[in-house]
C-alpha atoms as a PDB file:
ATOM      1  CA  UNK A   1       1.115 -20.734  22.443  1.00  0.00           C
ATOM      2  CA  UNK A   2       4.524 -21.917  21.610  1.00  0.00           C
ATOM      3  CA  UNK A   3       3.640 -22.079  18.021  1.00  0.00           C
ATOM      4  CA  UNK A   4       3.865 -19.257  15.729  1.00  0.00           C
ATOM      5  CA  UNK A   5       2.598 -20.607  12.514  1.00  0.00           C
ATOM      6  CA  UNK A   6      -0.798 -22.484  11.243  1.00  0.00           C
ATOM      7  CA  UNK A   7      -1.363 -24.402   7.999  1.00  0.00           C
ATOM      8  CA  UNK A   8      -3.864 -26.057   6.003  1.00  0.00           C
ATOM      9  CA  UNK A   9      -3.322 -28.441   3.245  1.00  0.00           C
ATOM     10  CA  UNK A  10      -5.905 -29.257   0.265  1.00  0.00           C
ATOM     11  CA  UNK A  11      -5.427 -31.456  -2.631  1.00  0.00           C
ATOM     12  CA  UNK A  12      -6.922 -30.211  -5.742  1.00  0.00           C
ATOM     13  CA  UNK A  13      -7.774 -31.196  -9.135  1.00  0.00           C
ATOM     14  CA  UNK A  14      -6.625 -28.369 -11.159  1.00  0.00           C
ATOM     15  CA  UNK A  15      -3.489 -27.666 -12.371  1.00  0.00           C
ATOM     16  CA  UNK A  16      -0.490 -25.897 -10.261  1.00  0.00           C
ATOM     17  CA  UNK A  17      -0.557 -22.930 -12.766  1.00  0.00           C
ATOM     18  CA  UNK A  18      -3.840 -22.217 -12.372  1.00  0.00           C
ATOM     19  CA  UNK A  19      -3.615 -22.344  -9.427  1.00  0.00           C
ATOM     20  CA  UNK A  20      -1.195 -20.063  -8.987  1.00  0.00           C
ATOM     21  CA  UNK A  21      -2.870 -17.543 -11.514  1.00  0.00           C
ATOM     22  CA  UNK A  22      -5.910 -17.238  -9.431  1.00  0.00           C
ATOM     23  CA  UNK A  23      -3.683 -16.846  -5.965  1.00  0.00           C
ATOM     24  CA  UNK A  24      -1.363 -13.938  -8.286  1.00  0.00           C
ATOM     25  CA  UNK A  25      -4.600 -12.052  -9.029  1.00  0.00           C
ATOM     26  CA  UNK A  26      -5.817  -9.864  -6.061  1.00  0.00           C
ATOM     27  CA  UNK A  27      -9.129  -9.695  -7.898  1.00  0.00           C
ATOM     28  CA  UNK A  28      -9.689 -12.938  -6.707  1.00  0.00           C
ATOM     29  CA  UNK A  29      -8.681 -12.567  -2.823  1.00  0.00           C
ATOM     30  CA  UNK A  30     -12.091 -12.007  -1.552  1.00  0.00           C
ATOM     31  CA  UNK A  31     -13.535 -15.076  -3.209  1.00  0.00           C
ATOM     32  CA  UNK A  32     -10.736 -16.988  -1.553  1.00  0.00           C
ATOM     33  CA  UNK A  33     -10.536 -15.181   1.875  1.00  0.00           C
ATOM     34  CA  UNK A  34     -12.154 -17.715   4.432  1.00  0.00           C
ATOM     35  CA  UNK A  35     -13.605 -15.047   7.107  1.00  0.00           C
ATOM     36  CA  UNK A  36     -14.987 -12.706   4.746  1.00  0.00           C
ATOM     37  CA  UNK A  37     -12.944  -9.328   5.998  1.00  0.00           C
ATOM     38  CA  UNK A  38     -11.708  -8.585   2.405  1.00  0.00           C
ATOM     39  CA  UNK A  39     -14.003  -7.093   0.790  1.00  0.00           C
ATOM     40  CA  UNK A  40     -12.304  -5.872  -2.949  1.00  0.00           C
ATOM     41  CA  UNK A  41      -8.751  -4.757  -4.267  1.00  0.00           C
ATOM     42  CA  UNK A  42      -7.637  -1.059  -4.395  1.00  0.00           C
ATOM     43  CA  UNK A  43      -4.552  -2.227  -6.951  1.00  0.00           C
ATOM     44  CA  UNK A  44      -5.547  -4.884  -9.198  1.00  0.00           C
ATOM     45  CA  UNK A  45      -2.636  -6.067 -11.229  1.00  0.00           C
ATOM     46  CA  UNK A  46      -1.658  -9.277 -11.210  1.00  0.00           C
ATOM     47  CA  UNK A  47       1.099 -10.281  -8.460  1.00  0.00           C
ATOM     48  CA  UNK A  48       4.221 -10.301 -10.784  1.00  0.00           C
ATOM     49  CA  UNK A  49       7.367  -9.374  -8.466  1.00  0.00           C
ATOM     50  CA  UNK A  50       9.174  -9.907  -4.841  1.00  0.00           C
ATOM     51  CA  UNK A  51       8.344  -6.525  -3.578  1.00  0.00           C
ATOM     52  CA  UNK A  52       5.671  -5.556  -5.770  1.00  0.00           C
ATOM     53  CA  UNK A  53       2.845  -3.542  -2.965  1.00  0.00           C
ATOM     54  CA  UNK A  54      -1.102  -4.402  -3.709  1.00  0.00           C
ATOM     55  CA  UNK A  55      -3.739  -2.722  -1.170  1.00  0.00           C
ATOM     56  CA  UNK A  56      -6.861  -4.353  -0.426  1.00  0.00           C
ATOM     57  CA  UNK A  57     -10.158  -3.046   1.203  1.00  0.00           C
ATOM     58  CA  UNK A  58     -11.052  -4.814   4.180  1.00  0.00           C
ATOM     59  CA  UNK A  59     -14.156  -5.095   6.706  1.00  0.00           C
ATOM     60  CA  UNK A  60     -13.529  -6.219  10.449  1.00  0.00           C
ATOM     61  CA  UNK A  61     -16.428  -5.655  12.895  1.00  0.00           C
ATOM     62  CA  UNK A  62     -13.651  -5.625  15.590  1.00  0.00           C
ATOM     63  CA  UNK A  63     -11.364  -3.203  13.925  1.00  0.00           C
ATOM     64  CA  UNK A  64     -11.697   0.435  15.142  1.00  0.00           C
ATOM     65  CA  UNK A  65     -12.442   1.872  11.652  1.00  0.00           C
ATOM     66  CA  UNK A  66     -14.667  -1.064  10.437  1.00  0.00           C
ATOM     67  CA  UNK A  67     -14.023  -0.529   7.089  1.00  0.00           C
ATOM     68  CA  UNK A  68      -9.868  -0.119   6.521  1.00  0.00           C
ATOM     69  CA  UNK A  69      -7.503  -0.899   3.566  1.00  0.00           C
ATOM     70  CA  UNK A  70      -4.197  -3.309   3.940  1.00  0.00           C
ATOM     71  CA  UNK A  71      -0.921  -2.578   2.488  1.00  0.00           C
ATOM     72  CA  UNK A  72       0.467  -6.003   1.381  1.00  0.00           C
ATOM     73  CA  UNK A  73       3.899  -7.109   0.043  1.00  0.00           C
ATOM     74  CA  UNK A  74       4.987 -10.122  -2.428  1.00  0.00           C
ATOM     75  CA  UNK A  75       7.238 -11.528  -0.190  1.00  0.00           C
ATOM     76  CA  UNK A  76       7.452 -15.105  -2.114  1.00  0.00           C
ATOM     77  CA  UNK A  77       6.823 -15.115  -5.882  1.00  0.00           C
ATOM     78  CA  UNK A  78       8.011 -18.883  -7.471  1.00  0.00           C
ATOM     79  CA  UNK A  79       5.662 -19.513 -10.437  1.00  0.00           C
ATOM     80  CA  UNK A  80       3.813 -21.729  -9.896  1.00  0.00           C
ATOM     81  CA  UNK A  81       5.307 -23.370  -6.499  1.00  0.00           C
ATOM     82  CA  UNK A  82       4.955 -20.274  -3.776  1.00  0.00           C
ATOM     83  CA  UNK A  83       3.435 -17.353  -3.593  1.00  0.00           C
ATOM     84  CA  UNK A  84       3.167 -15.164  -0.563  1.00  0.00           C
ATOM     85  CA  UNK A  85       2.577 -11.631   1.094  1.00  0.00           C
ATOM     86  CA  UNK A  86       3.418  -9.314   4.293  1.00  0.00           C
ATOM     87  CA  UNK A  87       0.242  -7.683   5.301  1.00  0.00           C
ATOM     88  CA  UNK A  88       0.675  -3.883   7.079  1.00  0.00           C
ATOM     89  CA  UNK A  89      -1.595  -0.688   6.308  1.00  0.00           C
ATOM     90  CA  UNK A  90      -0.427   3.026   7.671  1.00  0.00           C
ATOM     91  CA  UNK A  91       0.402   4.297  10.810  1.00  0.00           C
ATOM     92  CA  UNK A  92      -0.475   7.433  12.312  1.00  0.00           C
ATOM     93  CA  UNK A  93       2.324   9.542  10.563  1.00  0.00           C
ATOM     94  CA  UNK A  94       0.853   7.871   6.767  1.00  0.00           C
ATOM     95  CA  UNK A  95       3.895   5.693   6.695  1.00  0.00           C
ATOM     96  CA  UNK A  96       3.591   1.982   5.183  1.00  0.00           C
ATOM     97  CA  UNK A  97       4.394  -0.418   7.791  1.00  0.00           C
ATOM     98  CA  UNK A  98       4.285  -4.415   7.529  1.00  0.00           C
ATOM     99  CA  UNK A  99       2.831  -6.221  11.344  1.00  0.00           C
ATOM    100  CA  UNK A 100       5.365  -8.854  11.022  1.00  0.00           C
ATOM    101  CA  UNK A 101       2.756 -12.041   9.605  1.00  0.00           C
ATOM    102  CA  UNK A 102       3.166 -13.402   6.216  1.00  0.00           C
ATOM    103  CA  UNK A 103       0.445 -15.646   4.081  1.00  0.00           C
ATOM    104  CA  UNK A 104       2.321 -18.043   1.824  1.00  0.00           C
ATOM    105  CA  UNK A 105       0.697 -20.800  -0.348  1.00  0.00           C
ATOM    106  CA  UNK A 106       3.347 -23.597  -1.308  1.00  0.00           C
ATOM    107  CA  UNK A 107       1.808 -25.578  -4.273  1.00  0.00           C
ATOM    108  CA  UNK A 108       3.401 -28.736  -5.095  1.00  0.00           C
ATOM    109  CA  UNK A 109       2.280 -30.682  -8.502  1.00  0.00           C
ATOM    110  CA  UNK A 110       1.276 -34.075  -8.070  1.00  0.00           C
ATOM    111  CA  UNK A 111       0.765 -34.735 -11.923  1.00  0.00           C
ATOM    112  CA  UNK A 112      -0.327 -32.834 -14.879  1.00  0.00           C
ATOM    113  CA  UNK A 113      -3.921 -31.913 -13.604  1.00  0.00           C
ATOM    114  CA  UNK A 114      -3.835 -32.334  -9.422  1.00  0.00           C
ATOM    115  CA  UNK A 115      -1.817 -30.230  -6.983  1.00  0.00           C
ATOM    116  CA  UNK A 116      -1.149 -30.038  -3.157  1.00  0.00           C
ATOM    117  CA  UNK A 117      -2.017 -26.811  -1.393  1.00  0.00           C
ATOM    118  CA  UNK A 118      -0.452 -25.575   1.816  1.00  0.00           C
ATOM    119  CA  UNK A 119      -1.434 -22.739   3.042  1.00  0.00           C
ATOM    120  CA  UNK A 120       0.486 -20.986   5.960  1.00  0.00           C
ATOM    121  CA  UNK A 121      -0.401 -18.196   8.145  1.00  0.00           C
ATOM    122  CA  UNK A 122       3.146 -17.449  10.008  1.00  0.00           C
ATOM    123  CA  UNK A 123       3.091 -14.720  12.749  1.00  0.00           C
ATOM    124  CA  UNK A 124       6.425 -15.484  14.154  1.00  0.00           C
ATOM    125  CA  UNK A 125       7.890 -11.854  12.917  1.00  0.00           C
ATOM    126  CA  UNK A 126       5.079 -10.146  14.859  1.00  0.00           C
ATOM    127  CA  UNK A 127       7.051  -7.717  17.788  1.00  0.00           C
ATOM    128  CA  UNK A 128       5.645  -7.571  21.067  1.00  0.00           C
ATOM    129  CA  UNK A 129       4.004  -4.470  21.292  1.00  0.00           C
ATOM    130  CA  UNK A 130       1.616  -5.698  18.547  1.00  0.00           C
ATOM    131  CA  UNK A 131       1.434  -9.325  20.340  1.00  0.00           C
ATOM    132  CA  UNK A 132      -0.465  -6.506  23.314  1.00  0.00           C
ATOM    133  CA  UNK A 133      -3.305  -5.388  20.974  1.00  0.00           C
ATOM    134  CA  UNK A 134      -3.739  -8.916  18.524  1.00  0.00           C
ATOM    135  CA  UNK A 135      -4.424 -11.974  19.867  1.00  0.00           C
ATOM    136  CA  UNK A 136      -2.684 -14.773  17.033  1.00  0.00           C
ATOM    137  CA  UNK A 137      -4.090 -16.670  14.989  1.00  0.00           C
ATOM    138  CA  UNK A 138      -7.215 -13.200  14.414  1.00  0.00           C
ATOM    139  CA  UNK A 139      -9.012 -15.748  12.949  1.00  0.00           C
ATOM    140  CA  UNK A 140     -11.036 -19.064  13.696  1.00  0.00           C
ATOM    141  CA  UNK A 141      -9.448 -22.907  13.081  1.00  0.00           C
ATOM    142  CA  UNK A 142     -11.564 -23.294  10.208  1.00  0.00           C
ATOM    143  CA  UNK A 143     -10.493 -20.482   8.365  1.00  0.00           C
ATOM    144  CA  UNK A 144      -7.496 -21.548   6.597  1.00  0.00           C
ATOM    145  CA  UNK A 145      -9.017 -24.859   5.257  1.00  0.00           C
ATOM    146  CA  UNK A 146     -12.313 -22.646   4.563  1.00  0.00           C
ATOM    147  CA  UNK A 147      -9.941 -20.362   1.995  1.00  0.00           C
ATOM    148  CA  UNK A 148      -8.170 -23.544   0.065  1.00  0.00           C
ATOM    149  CA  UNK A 149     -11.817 -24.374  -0.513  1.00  0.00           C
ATOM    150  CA  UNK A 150     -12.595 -21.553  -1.595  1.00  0.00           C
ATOM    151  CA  UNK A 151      -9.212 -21.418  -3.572  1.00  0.00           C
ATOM    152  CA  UNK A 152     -10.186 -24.930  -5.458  1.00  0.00           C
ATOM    153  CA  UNK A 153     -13.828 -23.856  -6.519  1.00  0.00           C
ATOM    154  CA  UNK A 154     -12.135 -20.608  -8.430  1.00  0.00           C
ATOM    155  CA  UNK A 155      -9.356 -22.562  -9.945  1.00  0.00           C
ATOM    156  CA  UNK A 156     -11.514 -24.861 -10.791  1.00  0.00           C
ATOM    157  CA  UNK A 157     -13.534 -22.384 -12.421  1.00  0.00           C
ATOM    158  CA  UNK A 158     -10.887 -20.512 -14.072  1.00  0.00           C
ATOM    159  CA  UNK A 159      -9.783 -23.629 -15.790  1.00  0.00           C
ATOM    160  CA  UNK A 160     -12.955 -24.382 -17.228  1.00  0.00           C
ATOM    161  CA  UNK A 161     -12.968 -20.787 -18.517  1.00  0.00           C
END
């Protein structure tokens, strides 16, 4: 596969801010994840810095432990137009290292009350000797449209809240 990216894109009818809340608030993830494999936040402050590290519990039938946490990094944070996050865990010696795939979610306002969701799942920074053990995109073709779904049912819940 030549490409190295996948996106989705979802108009919704909630506002780009709330929007953007719900994405910035790991409580949240596992009501928007679209292959059910996170399961709940260890950290669950809101996303509110480049850099800022959030760890979420995870279930993968295929993954050796099962049950694992991820180690995830804002990488984007542009209130309320991008928001996005390197995903890693631990390696053998307990260090914090990121496999080279970011999630962004580039929200562009199309009025006061409707906005245009992208989601991208870019593996492009992935090195080889991962590219061995993962097969890219982990995940099904439906999955990425399945999560901005997912994504407009809680916003548009939030904003009714």
């Amino acid at each position: 596969m030549d490409q190295e990216n996948v996106s989705a894109t979802l108009r919704v009818a909630v506002p780009a801010a709330t929007v953007f809340a719900v994405l910035a608030d790991p409580v949240a993830h596992a009501g928007i994840d679209g292959t059910g494999w996170v399961q709940e936040p260890v950290d669950r402050a809101p996303l509110t810095e480049a850099g800022q590290i959030f760890r979420m519990g995870m279930y993968h039938a295929g993954h050796p432990d099962g049950h694992y946490q991820t180690v995830n990094k804002v990488a984007v944070l542009e209130p309320p137009r991008a928001i996005g996050w390197l995903t890693g865990g631990k390696n053998g010696a307990g260090e914090v290292e990121f496999g080279g795939w970011l999630w962004r979610y580039d929200l562009a306002p199309l009025g006061p009350s409707e906005t245009e969701v992208t989601l991208t799942y870019d593996w492009s920074a992935v090195p080889q000797f991962r590219r061995e053990f993962i097969t890219f995109p982990p995940f099904g073709p439906g999955h990425l449209i399945n999560s901005l779904h997912h994504l407009a049912e809680l916003a548009a819940s939030a904003r009714r809240a």
